[in-house]
N, C-alpha and C. Protein backbone atom coordinates (compact mmCIF):
# COMPACT_ATOMS: atom_id res chain seq x y z
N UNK A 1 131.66 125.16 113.85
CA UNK A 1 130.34 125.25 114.45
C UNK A 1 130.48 125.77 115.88
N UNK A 2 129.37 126.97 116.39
CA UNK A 2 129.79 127.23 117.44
C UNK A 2 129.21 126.61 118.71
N UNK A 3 129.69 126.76 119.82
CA UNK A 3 129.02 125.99 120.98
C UNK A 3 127.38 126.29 121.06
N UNK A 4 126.85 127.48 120.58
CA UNK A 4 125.41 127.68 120.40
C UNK A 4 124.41 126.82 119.41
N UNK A 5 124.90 126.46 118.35
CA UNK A 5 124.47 125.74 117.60
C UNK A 5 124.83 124.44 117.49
N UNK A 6 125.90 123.73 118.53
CA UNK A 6 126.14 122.55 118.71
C UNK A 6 124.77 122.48 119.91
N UNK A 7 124.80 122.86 120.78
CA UNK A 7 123.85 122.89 121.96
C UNK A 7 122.25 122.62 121.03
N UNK A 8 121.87 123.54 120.23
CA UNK A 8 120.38 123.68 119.77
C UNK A 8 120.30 122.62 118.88
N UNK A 9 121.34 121.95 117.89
CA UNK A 9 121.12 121.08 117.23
C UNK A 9 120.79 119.54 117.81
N UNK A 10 121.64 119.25 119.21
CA UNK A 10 121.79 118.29 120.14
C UNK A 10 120.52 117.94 120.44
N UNK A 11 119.78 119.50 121.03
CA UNK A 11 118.35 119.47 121.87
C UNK A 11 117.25 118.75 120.28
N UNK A 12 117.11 119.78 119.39
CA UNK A 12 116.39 119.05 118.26
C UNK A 12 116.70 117.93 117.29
N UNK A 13 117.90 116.83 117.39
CA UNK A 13 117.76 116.12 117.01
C UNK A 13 117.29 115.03 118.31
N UNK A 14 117.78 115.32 119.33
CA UNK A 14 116.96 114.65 120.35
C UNK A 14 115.49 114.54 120.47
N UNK A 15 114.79 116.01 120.16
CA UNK A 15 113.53 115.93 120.07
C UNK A 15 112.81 114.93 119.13
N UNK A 16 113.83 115.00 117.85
CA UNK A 16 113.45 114.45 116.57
C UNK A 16 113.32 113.00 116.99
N UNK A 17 114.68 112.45 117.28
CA UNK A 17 114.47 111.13 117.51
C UNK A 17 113.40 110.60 118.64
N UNK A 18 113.63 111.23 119.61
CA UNK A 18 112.36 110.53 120.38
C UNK A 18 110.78 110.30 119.96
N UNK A 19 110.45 111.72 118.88
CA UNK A 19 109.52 111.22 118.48
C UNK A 19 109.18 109.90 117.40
N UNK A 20 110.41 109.72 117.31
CA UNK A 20 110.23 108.93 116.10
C UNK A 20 110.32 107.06 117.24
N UNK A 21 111.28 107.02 118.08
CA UNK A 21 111.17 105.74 118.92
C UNK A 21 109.40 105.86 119.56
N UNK A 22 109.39 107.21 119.75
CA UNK A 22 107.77 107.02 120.35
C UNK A 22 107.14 106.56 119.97
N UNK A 23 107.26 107.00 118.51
CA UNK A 23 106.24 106.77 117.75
C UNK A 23 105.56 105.22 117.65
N UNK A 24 107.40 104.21 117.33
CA UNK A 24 107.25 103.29 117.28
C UNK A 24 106.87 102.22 118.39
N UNK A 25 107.20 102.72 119.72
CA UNK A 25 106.98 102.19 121.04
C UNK A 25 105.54 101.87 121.01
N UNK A 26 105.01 103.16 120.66
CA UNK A 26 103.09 103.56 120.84
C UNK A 26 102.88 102.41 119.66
N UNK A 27 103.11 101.93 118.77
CA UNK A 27 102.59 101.11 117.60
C UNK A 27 102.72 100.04 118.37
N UNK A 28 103.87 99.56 118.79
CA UNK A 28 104.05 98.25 119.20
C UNK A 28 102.88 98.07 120.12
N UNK A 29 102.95 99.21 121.48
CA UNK A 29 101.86 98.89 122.28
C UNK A 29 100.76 98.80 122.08
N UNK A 30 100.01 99.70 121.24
CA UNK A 30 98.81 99.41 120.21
C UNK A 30 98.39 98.01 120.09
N UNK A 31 99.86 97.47 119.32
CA UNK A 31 99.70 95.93 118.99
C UNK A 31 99.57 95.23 119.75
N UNK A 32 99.52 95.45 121.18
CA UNK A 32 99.90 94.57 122.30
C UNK A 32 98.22 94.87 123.03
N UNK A 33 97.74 95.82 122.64
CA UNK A 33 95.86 96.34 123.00
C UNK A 33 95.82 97.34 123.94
N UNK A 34 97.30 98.04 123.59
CA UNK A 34 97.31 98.69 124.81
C UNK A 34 96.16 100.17 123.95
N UNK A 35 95.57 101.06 124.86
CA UNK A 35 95.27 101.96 124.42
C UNK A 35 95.70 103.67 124.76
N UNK A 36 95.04 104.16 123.52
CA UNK A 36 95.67 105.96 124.14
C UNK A 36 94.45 106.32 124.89
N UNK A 37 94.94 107.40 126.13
CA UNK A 37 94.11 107.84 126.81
C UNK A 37 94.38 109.77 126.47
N UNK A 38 92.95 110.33 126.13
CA UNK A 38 93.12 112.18 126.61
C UNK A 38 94.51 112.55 125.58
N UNK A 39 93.97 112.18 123.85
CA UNK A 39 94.73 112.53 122.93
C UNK A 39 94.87 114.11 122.38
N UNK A 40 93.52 114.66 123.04
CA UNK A 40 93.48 116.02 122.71
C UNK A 40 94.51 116.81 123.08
N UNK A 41 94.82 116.60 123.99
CA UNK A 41 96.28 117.68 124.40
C UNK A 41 97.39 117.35 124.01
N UNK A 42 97.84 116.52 123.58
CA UNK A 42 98.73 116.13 122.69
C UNK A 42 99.00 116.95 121.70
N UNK A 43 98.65 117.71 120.79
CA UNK A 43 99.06 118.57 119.95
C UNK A 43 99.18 119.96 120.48
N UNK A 44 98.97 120.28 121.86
CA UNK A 44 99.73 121.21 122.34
C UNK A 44 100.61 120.82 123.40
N UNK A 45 101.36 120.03 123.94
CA UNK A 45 102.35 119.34 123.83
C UNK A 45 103.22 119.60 123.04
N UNK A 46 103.04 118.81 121.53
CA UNK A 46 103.60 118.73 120.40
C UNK A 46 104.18 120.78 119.78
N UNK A 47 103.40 121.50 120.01
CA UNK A 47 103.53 122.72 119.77
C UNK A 47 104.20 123.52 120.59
N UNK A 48 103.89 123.34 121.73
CA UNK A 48 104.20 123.95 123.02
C UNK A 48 106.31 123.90 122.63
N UNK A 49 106.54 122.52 122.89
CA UNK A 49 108.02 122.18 122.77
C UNK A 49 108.49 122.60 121.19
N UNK A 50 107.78 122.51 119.75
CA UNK A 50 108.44 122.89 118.81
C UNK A 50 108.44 124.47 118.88
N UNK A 51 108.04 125.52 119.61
CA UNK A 51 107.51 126.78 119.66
C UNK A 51 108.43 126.96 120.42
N UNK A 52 108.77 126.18 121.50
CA UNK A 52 110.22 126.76 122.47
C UNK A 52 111.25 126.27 122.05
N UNK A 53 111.40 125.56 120.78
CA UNK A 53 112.80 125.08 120.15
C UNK A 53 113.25 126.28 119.22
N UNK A 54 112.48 126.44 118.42
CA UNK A 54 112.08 127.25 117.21
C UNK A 54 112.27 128.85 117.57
N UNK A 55 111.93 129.32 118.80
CA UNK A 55 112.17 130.32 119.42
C UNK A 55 113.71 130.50 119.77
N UNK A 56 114.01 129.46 120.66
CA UNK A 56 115.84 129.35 120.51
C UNK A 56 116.53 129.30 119.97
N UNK A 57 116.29 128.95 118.72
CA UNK A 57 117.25 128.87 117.11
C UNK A 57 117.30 130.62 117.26
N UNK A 58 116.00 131.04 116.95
CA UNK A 58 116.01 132.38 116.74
C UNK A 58 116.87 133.42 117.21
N UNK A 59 116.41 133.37 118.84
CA UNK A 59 116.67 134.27 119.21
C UNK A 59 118.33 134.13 120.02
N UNK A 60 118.75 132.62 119.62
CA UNK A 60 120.00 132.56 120.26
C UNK A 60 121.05 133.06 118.80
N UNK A 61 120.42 132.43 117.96
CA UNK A 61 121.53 132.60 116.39
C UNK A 61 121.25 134.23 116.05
N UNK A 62 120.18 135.16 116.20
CA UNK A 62 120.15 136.40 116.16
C UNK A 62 120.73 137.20 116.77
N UNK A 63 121.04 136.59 118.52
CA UNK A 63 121.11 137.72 119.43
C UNK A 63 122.80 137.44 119.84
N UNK A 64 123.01 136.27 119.01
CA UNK A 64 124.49 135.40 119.36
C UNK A 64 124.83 135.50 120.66
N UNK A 65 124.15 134.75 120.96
CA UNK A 65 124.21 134.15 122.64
C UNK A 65 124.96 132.92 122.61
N UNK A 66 126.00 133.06 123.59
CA UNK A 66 126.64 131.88 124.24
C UNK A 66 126.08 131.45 125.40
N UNK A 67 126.28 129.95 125.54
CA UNK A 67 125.99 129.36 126.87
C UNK A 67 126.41 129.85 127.89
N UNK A 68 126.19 129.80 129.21
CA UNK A 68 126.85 129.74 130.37
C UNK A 68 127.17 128.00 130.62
N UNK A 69 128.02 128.24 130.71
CA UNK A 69 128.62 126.64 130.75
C UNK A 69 128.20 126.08 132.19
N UNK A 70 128.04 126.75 133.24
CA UNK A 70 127.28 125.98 134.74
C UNK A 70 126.04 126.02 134.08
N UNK A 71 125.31 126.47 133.51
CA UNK A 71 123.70 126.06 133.34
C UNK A 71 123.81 124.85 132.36
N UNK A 72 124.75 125.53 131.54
CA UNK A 72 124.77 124.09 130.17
C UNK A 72 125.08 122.63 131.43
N UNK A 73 125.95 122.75 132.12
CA UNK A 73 126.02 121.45 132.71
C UNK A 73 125.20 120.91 133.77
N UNK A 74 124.21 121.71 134.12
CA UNK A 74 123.18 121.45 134.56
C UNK A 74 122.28 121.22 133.76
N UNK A 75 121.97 121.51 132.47
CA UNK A 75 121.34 121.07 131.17
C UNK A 75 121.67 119.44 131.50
N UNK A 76 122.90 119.37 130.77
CA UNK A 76 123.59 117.72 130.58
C UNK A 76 123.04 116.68 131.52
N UNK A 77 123.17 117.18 133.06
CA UNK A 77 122.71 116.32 134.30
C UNK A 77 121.57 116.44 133.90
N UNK A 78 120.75 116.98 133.25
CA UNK A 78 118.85 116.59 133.30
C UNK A 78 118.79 115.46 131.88
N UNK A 79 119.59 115.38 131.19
CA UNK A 79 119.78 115.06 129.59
C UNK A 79 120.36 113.40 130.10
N UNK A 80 121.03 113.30 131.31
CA UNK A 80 121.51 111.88 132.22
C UNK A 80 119.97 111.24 132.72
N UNK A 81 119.20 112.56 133.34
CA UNK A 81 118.37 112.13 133.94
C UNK A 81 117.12 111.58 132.89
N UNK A 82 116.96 112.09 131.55
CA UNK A 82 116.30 112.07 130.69
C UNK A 82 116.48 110.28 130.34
N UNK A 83 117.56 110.02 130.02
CA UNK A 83 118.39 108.83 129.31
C UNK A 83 117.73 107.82 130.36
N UNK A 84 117.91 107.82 131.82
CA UNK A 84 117.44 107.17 133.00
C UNK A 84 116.12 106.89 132.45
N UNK A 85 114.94 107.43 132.50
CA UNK A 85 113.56 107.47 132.08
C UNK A 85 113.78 106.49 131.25
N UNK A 86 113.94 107.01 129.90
CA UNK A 86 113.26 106.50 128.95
C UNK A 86 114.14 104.52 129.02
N UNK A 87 115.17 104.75 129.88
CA UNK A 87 116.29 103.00 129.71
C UNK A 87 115.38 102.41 130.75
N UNK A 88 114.71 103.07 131.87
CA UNK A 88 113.74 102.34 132.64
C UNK A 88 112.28 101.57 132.18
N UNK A 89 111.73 102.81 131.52
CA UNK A 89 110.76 102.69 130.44
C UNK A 89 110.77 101.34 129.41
N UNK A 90 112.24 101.83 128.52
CA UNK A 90 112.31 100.37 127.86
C UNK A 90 111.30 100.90 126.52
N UNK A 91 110.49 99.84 126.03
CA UNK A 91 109.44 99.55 125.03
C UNK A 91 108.37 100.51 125.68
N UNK A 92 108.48 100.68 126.85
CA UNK A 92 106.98 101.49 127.07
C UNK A 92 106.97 103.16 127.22
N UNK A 93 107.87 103.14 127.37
CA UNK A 93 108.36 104.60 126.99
C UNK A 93 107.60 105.51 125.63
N UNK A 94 106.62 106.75 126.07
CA UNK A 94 106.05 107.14 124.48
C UNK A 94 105.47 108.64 125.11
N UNK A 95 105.11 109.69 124.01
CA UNK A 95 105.02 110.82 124.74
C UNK A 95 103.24 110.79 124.95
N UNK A 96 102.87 109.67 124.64
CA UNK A 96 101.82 109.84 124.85
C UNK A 96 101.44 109.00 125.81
N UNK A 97 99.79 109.16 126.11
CA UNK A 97 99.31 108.68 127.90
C UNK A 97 98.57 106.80 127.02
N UNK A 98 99.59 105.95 126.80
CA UNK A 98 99.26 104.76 126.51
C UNK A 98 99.24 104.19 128.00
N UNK A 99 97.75 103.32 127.63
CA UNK A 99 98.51 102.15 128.86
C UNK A 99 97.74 100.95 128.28
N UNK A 100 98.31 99.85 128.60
CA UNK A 100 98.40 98.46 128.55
C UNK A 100 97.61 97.94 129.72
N UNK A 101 96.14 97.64 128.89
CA UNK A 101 95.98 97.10 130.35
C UNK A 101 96.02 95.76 130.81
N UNK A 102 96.15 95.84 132.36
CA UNK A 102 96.86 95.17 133.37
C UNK A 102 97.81 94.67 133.59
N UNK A 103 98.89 95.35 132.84
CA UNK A 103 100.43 95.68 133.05
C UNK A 103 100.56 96.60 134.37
N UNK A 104 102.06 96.22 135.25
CA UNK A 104 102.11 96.99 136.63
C UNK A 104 102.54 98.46 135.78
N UNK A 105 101.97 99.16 136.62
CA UNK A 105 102.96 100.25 136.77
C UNK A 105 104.17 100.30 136.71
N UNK A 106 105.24 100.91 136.26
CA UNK A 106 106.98 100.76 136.83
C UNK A 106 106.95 101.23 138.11
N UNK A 107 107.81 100.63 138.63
CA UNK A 107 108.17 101.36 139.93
C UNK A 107 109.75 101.28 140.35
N UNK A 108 110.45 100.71 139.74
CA UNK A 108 112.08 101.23 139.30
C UNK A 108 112.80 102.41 139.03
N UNK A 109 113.86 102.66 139.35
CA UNK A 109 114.43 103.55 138.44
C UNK A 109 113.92 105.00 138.80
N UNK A 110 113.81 105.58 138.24
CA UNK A 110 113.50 107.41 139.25
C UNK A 110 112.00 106.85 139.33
N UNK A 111 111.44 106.28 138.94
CA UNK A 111 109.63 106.20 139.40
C UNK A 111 109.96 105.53 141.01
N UNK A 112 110.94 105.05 141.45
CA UNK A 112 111.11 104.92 142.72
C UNK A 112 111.15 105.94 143.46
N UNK A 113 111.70 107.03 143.47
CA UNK A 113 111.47 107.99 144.09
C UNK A 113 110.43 109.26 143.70
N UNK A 114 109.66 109.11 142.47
CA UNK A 114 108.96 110.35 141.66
C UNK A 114 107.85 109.62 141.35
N UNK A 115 106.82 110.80 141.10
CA UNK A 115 105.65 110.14 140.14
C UNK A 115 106.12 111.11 138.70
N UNK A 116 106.09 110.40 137.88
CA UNK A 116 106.18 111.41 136.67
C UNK A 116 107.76 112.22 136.41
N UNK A 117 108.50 111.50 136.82
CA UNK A 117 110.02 112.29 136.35
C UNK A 117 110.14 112.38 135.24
N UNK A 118 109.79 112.54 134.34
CA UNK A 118 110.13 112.84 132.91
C UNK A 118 109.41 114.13 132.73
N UNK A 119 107.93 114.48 133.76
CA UNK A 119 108.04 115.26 133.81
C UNK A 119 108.60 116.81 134.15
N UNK A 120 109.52 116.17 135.74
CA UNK A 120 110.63 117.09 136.26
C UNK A 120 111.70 117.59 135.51
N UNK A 121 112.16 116.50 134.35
CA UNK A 121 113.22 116.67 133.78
C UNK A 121 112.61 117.64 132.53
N UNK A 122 111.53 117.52 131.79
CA UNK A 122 111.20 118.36 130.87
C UNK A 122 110.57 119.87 131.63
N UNK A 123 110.57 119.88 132.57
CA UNK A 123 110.11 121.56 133.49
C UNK A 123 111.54 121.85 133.52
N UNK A 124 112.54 121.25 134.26
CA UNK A 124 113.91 121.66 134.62
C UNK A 124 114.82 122.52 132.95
N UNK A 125 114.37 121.68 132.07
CA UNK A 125 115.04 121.81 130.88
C UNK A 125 114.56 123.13 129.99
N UNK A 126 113.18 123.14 130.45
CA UNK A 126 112.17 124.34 129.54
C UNK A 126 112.77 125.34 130.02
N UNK A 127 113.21 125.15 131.61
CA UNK A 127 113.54 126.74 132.38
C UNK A 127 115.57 127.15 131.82
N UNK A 128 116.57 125.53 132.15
CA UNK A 128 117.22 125.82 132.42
C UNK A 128 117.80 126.26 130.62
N UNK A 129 117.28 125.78 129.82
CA UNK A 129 118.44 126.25 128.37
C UNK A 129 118.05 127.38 128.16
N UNK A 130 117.05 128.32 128.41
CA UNK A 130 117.22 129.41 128.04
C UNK A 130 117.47 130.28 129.11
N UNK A 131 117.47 130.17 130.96
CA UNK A 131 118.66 130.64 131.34
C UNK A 131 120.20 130.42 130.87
N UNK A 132 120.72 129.16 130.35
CA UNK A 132 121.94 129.12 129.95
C UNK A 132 122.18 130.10 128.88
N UNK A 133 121.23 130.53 128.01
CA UNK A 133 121.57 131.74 126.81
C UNK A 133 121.07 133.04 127.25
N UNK A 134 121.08 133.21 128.84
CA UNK A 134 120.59 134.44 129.18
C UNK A 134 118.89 134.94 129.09
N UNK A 135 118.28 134.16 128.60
CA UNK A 135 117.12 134.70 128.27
C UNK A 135 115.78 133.79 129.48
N UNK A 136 116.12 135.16 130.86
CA UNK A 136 114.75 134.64 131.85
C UNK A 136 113.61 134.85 130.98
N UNK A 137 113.31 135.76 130.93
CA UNK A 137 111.64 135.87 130.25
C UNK A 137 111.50 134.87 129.70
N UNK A 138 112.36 134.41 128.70
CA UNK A 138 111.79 133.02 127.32
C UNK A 138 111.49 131.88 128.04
N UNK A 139 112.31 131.60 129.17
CA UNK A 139 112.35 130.55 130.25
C UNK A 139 110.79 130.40 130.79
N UNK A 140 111.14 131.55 131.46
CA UNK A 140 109.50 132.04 132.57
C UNK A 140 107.93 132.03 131.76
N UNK A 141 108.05 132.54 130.50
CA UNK A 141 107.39 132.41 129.99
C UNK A 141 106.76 130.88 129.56
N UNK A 142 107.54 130.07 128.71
CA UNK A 142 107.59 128.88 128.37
C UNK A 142 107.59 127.99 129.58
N UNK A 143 107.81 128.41 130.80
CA UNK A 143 107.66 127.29 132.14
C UNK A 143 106.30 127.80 132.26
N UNK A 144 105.65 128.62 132.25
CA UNK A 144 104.56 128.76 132.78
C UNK A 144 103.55 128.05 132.00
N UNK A 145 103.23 128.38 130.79
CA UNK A 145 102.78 127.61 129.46
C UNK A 145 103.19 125.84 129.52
N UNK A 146 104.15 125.63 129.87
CA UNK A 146 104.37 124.00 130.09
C UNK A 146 103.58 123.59 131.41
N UNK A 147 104.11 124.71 132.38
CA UNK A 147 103.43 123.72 133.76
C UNK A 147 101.63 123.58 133.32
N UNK A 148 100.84 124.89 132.37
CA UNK A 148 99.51 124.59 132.44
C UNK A 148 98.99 123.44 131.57
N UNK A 149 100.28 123.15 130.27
CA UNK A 149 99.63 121.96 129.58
C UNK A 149 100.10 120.79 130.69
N UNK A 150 101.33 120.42 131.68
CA UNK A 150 101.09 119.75 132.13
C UNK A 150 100.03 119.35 133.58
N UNK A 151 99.63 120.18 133.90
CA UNK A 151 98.86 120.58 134.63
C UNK A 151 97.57 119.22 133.92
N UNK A 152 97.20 119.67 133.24
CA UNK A 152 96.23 119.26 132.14
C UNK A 152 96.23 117.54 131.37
N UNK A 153 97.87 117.31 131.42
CA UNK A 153 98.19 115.69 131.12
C UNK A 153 98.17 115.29 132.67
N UNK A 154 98.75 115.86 133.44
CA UNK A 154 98.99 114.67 134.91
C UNK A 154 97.81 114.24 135.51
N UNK A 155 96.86 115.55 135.29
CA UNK A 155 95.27 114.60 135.50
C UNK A 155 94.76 113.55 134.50
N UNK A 156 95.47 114.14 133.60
CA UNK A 156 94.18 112.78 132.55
C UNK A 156 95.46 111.21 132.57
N UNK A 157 96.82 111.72 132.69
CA UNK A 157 97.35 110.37 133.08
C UNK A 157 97.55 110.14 134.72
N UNK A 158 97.20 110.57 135.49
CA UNK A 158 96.95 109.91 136.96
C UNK A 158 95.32 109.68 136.60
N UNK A 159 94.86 109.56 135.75
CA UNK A 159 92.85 108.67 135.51
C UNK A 159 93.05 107.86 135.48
N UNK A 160 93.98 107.88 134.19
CA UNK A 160 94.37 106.54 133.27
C UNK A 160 94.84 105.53 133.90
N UNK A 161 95.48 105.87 135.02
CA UNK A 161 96.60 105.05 135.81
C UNK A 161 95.84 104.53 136.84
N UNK A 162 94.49 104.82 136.99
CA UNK A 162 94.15 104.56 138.26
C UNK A 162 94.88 104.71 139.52
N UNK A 163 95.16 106.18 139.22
CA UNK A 163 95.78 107.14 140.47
C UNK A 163 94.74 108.04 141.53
């Protein structure tokens, strides 16, 4: 297996699993009365990231692109920073805008220094794996398209939050 398809398989079974702990996180909290807030954008979200996965299979297994190994390891350090989030998070961790109400806020862990680092780490990642396979445009493109759906969640979860 080559380092290209060890890399893309890593990123989508990661994707895979998180949705699936999300999934279950969001049930539990459900159970707990927590509610979803501004579900509509959620399925472009959901599209947005399978459309820039799905694109990289492609055009990396077509065009047989290797990594650059300094971007790949700047990949890894956001994939540390990723792991941080969601071990801070815990049970509340979900890709969607749940909240529990009158539960604190976190304020641990990178939310000590950030509002929204999970969002930094998913902008950093959209741009940096497909500079690591050479491909700015796919990057530039797909950062621009992410920053407007997030654009679009950080208001409806800084509402939610009573931000």
């Amino acid at each position: 297996m080559t380092l290209t398809v060890l890399v893309l398989l890593f990123i989508t079974l990661q994707r895979l699993g998180e949705l699936l702990l999300a999934r279950r996180n969001t049930a539990r909290l459900q159970e707990r009365g927590a509610i979803e807030v501004a579900p509509e954008h959620y399925p472009l979200i959901v599209g947005l990231h399978t459309l820039w996965l799905a694109g990289l299979w492609v055009l990396a297994l077509t065009q047989s692109l290797t990594p650059d190994l300094l971007l790949l390891a700047i990949f890894v350090v956001l994939q540390g920073l990723r792991v941080w989030v969601l071990a801070t998070l815990g049970p509340r961790w979900t890709t969607r805008i749940i909240v529990v109400p009158g539960e604190q806020l976190v304020a641990k862990g990178p939310y000590r220094y950030l509002s929204h680092p999970n969002y930094w780490v998913v902008i950093g990642e959209i741009l940096v794996l497909p500079l690591a396979f050479g491909l700015l445009w796919y990057g530039i493109v797909f950062s621009l398209l992410n920053l407007a759906v997030l654009w679009v969640r950080i208001r409806a979860e800084n509402k939610a939050l009573g931000r």
